[in-house]
N, C-alpha and C. Protein backbone atom coordinates (compact mmCIF):
# COMPACT_ATOMS: atom_id res chain seq x y z
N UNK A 1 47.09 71.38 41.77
CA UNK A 1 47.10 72.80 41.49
C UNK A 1 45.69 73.27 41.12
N UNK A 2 45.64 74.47 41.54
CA UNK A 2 43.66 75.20 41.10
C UNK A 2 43.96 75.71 40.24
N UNK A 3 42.90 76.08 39.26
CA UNK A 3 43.33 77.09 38.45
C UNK A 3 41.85 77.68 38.26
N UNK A 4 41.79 79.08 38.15
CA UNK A 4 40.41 79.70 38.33
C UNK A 4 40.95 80.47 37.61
N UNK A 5 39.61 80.83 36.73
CA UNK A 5 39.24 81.49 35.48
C UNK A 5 37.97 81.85 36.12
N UNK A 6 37.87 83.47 34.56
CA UNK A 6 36.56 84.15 35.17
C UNK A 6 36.19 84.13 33.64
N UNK A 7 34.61 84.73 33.62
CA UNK A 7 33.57 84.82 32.51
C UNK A 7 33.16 85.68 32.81
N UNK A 8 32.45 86.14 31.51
CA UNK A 8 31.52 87.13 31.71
C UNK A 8 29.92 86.91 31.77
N UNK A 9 29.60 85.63 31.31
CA UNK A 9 28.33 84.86 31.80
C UNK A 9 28.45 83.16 31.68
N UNK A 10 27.49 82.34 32.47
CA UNK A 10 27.38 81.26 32.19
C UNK A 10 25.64 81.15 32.40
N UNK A 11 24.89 79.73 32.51
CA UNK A 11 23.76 79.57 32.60
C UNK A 11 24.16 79.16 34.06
N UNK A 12 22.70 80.33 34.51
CA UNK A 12 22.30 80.32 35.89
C UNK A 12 22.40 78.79 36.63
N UNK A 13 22.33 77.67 36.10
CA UNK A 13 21.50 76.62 36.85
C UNK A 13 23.51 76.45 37.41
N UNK A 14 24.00 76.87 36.67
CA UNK A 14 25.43 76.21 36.68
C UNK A 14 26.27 76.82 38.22
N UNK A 15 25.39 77.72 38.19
CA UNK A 15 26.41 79.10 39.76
C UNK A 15 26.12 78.12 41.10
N UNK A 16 26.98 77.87 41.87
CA UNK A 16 26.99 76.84 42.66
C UNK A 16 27.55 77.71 44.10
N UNK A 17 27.87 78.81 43.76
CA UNK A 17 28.89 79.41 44.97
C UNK A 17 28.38 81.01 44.15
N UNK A 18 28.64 81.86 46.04
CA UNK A 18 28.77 83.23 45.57
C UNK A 18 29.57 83.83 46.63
N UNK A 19 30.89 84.50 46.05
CA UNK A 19 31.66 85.35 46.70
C UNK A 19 31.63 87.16 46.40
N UNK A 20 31.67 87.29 47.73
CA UNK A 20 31.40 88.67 47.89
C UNK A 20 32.61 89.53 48.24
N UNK A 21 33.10 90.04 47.53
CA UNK A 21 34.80 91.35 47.61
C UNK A 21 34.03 92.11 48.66
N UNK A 22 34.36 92.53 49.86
CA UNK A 22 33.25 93.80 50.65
C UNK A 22 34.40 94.54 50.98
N UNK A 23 34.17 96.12 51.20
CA UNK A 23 34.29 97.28 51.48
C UNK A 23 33.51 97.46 52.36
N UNK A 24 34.30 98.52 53.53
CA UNK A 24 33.42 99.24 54.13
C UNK A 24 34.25 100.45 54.72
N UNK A 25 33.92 102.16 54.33
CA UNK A 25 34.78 103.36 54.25
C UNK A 25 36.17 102.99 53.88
N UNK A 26 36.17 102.13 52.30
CA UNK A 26 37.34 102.13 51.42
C UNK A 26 38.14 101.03 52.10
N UNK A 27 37.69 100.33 53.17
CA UNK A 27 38.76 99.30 53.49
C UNK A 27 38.12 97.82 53.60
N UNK A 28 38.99 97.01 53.36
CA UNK A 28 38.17 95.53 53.21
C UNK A 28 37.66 95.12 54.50
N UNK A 29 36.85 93.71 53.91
CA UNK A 29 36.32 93.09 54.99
C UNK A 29 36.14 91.73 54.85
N UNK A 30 37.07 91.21 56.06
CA UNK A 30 37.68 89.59 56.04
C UNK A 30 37.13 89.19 57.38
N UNK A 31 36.52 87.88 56.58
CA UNK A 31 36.01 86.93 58.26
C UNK A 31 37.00 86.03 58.36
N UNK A 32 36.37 85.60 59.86
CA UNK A 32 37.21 84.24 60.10
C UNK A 32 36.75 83.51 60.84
N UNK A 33 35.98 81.66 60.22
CA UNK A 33 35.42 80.71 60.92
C UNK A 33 35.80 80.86 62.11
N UNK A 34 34.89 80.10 63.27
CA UNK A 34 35.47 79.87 64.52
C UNK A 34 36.45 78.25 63.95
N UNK A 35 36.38 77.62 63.23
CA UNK A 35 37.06 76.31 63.41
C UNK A 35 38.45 76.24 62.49
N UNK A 36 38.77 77.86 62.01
CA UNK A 36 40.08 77.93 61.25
C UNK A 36 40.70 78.84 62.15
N UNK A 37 42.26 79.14 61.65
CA UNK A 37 42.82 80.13 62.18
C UNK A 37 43.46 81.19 61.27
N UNK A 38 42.50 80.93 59.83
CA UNK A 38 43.28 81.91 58.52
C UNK A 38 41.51 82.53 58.14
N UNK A 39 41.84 83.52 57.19
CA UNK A 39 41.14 84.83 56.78
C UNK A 39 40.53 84.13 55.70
N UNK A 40 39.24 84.46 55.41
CA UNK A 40 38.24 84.62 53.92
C UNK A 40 37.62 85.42 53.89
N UNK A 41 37.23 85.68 52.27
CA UNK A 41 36.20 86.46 51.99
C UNK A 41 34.87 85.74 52.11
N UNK A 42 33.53 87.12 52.17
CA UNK A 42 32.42 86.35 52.63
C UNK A 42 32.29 85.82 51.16
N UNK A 43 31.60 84.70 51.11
CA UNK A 43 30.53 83.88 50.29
C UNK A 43 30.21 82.46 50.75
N UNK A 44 29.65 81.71 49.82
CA UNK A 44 29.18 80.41 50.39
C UNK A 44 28.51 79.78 49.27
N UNK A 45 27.86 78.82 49.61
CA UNK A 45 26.98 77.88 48.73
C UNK A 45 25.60 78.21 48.69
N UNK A 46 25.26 78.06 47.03
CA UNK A 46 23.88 78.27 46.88
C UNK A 46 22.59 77.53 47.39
N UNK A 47 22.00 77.69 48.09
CA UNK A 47 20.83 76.67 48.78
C UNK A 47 19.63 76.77 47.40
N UNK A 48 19.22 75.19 47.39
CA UNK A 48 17.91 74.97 46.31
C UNK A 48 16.93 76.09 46.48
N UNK A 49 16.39 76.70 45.30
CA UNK A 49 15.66 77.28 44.98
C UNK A 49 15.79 78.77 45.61
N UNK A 50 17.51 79.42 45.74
CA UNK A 50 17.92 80.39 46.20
C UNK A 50 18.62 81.30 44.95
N UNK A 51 17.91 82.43 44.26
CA UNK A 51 18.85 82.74 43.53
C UNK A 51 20.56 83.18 43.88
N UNK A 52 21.23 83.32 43.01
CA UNK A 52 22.93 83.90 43.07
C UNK A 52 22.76 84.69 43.77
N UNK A 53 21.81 85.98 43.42
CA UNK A 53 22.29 87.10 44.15
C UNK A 53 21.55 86.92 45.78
N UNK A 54 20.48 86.52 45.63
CA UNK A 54 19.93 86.17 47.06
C UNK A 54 21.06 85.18 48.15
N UNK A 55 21.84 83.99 47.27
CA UNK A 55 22.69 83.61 47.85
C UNK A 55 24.04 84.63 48.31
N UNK A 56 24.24 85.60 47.06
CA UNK A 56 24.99 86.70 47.89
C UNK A 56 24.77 87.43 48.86
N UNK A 57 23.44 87.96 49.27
CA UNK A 57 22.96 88.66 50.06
C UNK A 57 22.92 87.67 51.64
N UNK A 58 22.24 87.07 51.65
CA UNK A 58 22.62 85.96 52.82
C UNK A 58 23.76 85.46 52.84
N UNK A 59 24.98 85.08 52.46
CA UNK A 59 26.15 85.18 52.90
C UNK A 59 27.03 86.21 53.57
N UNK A 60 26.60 87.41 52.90
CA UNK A 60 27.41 89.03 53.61
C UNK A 60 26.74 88.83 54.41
N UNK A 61 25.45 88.87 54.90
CA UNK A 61 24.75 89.30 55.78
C UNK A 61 25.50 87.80 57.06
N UNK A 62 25.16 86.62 56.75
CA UNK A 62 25.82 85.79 57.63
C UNK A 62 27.27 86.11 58.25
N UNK A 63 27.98 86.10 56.82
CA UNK A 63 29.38 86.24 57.61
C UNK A 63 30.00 87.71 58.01
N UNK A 64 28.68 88.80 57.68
CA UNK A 64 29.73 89.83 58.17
C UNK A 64 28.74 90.29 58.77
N UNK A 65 27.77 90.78 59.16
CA UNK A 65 26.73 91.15 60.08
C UNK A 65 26.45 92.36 59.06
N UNK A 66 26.15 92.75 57.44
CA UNK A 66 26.10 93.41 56.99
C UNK A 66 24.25 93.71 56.89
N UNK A 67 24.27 94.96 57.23
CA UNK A 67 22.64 95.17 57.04
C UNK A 67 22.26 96.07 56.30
N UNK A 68 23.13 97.23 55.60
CA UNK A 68 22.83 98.01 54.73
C UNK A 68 24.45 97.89 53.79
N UNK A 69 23.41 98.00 52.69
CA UNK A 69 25.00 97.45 51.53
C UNK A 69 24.96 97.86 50.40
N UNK A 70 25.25 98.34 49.28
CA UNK A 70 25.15 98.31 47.99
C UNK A 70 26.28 96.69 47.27
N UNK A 71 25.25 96.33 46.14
CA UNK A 71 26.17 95.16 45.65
C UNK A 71 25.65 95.15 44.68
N UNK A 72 26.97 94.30 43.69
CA UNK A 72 27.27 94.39 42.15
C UNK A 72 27.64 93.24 41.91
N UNK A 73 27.21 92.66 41.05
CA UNK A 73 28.14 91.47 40.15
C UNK A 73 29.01 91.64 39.22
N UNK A 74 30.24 90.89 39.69
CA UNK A 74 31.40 91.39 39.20
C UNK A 74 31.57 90.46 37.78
N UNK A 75 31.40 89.63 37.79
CA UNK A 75 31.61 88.44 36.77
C UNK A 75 31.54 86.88 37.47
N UNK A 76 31.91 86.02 36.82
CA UNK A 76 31.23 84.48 36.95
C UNK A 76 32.99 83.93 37.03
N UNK A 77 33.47 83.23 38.13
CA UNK A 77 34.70 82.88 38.69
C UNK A 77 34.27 81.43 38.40
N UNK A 78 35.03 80.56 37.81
CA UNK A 78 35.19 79.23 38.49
C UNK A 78 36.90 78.63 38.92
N UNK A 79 36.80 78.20 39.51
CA UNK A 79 37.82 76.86 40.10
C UNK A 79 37.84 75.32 39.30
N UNK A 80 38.88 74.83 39.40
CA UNK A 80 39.04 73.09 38.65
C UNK A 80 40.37 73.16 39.31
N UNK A 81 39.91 72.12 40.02
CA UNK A 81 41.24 71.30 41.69
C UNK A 81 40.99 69.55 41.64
N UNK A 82 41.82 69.15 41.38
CA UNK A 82 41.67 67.53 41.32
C UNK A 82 40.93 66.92 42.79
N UNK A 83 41.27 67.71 43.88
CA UNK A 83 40.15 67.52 44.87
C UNK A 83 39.43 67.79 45.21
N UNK A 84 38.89 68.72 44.53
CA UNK A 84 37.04 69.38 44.33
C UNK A 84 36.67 68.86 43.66
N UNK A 85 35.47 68.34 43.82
CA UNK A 85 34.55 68.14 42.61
C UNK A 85 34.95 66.83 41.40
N UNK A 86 35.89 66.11 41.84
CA UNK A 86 36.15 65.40 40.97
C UNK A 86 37.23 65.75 39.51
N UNK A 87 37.73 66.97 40.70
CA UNK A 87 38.31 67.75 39.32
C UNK A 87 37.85 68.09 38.48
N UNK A 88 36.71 68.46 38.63
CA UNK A 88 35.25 69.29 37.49
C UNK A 88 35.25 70.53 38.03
N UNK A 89 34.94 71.43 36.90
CA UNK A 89 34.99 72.95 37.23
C UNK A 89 34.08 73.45 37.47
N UNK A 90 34.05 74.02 38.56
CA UNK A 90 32.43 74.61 39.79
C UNK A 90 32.88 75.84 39.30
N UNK A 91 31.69 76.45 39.25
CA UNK A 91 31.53 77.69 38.64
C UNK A 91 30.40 78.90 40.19
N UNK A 92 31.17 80.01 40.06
CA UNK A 92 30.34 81.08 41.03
C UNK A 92 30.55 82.36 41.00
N UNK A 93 29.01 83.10 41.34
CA UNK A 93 29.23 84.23 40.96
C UNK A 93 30.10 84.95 41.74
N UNK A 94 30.84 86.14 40.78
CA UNK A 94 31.57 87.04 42.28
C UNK A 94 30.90 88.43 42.54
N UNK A 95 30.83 88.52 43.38
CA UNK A 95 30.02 90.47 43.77
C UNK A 95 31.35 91.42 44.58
N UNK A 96 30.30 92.59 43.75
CA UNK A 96 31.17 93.85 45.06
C UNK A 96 30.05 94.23 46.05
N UNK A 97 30.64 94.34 47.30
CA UNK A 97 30.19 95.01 48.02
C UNK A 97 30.02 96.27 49.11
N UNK A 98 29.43 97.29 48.91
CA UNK A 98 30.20 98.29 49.91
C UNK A 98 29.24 98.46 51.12
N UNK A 99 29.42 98.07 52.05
CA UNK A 99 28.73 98.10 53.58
C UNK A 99 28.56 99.32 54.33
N UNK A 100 27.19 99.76 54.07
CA UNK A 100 27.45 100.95 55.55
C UNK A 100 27.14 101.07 56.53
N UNK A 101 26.44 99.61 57.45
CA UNK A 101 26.31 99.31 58.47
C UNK A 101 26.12 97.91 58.63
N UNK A 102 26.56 97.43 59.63
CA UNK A 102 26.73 96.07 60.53
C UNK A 102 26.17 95.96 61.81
N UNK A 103 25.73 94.57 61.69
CA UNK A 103 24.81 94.29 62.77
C UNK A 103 26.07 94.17 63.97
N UNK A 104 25.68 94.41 65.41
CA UNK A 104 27.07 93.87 66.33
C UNK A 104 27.20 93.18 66.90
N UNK A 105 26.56 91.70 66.65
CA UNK A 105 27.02 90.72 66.38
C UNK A 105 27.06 89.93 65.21
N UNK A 106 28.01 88.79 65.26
CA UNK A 106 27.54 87.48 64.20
C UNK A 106 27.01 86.69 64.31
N UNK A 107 26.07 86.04 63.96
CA UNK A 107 25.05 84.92 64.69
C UNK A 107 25.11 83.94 63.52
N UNK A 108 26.19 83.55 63.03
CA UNK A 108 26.81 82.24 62.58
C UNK A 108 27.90 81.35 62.65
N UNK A 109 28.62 80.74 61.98
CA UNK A 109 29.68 80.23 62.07
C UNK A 109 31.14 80.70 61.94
N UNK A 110 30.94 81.95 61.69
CA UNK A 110 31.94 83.56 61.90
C UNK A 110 32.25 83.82 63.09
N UNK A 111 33.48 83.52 63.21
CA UNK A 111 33.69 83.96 64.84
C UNK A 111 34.00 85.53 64.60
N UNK A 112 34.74 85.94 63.60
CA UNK A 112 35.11 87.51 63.66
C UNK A 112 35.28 87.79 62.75
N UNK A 113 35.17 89.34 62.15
CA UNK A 113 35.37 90.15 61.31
C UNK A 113 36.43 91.18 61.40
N UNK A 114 36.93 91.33 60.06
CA UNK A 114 37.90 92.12 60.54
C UNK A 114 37.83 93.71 59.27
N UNK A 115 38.39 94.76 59.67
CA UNK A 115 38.23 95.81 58.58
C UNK A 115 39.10 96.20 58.57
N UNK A 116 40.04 96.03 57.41
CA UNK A 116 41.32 96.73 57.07
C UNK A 116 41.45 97.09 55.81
N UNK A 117 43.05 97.35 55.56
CA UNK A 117 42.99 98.47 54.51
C UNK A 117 44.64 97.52 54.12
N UNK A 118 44.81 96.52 54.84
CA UNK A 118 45.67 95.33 54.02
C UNK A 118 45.61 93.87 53.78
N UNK A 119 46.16 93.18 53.33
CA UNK A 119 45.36 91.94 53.07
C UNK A 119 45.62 90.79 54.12
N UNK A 120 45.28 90.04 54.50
CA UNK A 120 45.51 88.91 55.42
C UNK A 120 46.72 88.45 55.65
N UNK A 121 47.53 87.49 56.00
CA UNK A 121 48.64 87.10 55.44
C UNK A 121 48.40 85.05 55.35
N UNK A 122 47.36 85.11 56.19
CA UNK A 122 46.77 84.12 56.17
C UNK A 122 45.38 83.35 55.68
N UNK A 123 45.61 83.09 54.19
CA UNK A 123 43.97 82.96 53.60
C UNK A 123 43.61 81.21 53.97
N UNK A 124 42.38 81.25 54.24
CA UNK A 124 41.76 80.28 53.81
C UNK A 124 41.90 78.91 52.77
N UNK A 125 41.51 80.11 51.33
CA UNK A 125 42.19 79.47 50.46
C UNK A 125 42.85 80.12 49.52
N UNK A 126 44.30 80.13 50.00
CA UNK A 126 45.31 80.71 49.08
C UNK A 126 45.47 80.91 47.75
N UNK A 127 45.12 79.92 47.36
CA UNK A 127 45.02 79.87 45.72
C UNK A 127 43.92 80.66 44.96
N UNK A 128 43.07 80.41 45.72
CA UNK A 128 42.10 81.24 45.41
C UNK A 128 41.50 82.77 45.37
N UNK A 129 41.12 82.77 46.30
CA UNK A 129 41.34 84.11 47.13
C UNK A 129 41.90 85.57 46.98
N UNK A 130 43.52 85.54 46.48
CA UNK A 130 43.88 86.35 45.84
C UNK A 130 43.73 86.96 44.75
N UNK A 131 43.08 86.13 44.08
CA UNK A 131 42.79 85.98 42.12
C UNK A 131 41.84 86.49 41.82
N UNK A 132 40.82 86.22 43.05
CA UNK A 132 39.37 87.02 43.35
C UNK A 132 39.56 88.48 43.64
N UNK A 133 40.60 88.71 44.43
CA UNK A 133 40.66 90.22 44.90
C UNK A 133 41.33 90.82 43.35
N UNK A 134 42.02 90.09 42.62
CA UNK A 134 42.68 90.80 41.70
C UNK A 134 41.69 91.37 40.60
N UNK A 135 40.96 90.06 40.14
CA UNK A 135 39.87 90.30 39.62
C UNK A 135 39.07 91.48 39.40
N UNK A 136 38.53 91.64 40.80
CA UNK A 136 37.51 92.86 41.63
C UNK A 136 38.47 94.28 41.20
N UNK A 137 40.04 94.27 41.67
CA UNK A 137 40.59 95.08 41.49
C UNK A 137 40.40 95.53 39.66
N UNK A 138 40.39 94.92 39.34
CA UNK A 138 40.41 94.84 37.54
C UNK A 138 39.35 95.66 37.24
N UNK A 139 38.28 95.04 37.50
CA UNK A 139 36.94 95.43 37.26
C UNK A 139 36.32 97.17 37.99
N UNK A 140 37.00 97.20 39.37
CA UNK A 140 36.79 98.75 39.83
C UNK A 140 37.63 99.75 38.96
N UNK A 141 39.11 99.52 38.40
CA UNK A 141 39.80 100.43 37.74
C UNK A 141 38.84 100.63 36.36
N UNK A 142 38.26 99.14 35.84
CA UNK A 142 37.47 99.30 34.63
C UNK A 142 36.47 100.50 34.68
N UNK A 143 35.54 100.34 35.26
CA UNK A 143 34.18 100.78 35.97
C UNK A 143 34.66 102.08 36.39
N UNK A 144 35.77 102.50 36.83
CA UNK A 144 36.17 103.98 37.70
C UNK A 144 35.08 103.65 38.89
N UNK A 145 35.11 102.98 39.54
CA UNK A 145 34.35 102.53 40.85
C UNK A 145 34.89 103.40 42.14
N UNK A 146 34.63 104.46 42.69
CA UNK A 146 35.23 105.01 43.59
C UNK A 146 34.33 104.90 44.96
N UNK A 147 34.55 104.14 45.74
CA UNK A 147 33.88 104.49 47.06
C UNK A 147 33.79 105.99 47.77
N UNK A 148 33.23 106.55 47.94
CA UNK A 148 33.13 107.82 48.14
C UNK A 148 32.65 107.90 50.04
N UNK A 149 33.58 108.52 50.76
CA UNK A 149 33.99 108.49 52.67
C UNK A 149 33.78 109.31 52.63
């Protein structure tokens, strides 16, 4: 079983992952590997000597062809899964993002993008995934976050 918990800070060296919630004209935005056949949100792994948010920014931009964006950090998510990590708890940042233009193509390991205004029915990673959107949801009602179309 996963169980993911969020923070409101940890030490930087610790952020290992950054997931990005994206919007674009009020409706989400879900990729999907070419080598799966279920839905994720963009993020990914931090490369050495890449900050969080730089690792956020090159992930949207990878997996969604995002080229103009506003983004926010939402708070610090981790995961603890007896088959991650040794069952040690990886810790990553989460962002919002609202997109107002995309490149038209993807020139990574993203076969497609998708923009809707409901949720997948098929995630990636189930357990996860949802908890993240709930999260984000938490934090925009907090904030009065209104995308404005």
């Amino acid at each position: 079983m996963k169980e993911v918990k969020f923070y409101e800070t940890i030490k930087d060296e610790l952020l290992k992952f950054a997931v990005i919630i994206t919007k674009t004209e009020n409706k989400y935005v879900f990729c999907k590997h070419r080598d799966r056949d279920t839905w994720e949100i963009p993020g990914g792994h931090r490369e050495p000597g890449e900050t969080i948010l730089d690792t956020a920014k090159r992930e949207l931009y990878e997996e969604t062809g995002a080229l103009e964006f506003a983004i926010e950090p939402v708070c610090v998510y981790s995961v603890t899964a007896p088959e991650n990590f040794n069952g040690v708890e990886s810790f990553g940042m989460l962002y919002f993002a609202d997109v107002n233009q995309f490149e038209k193509e993807i020139h990574s390991e993203i076969e497609k993008i998708i923009i809707t205004d409901r949720l997948p029915d098929r995630w990636t990673y189930p357990d996860i995934q949802p908890k993240l959107l709930e999260e984000v949801g938490r934090w925009e009602r907090y904030n009065k976050f209104v995308i404005e179309t």
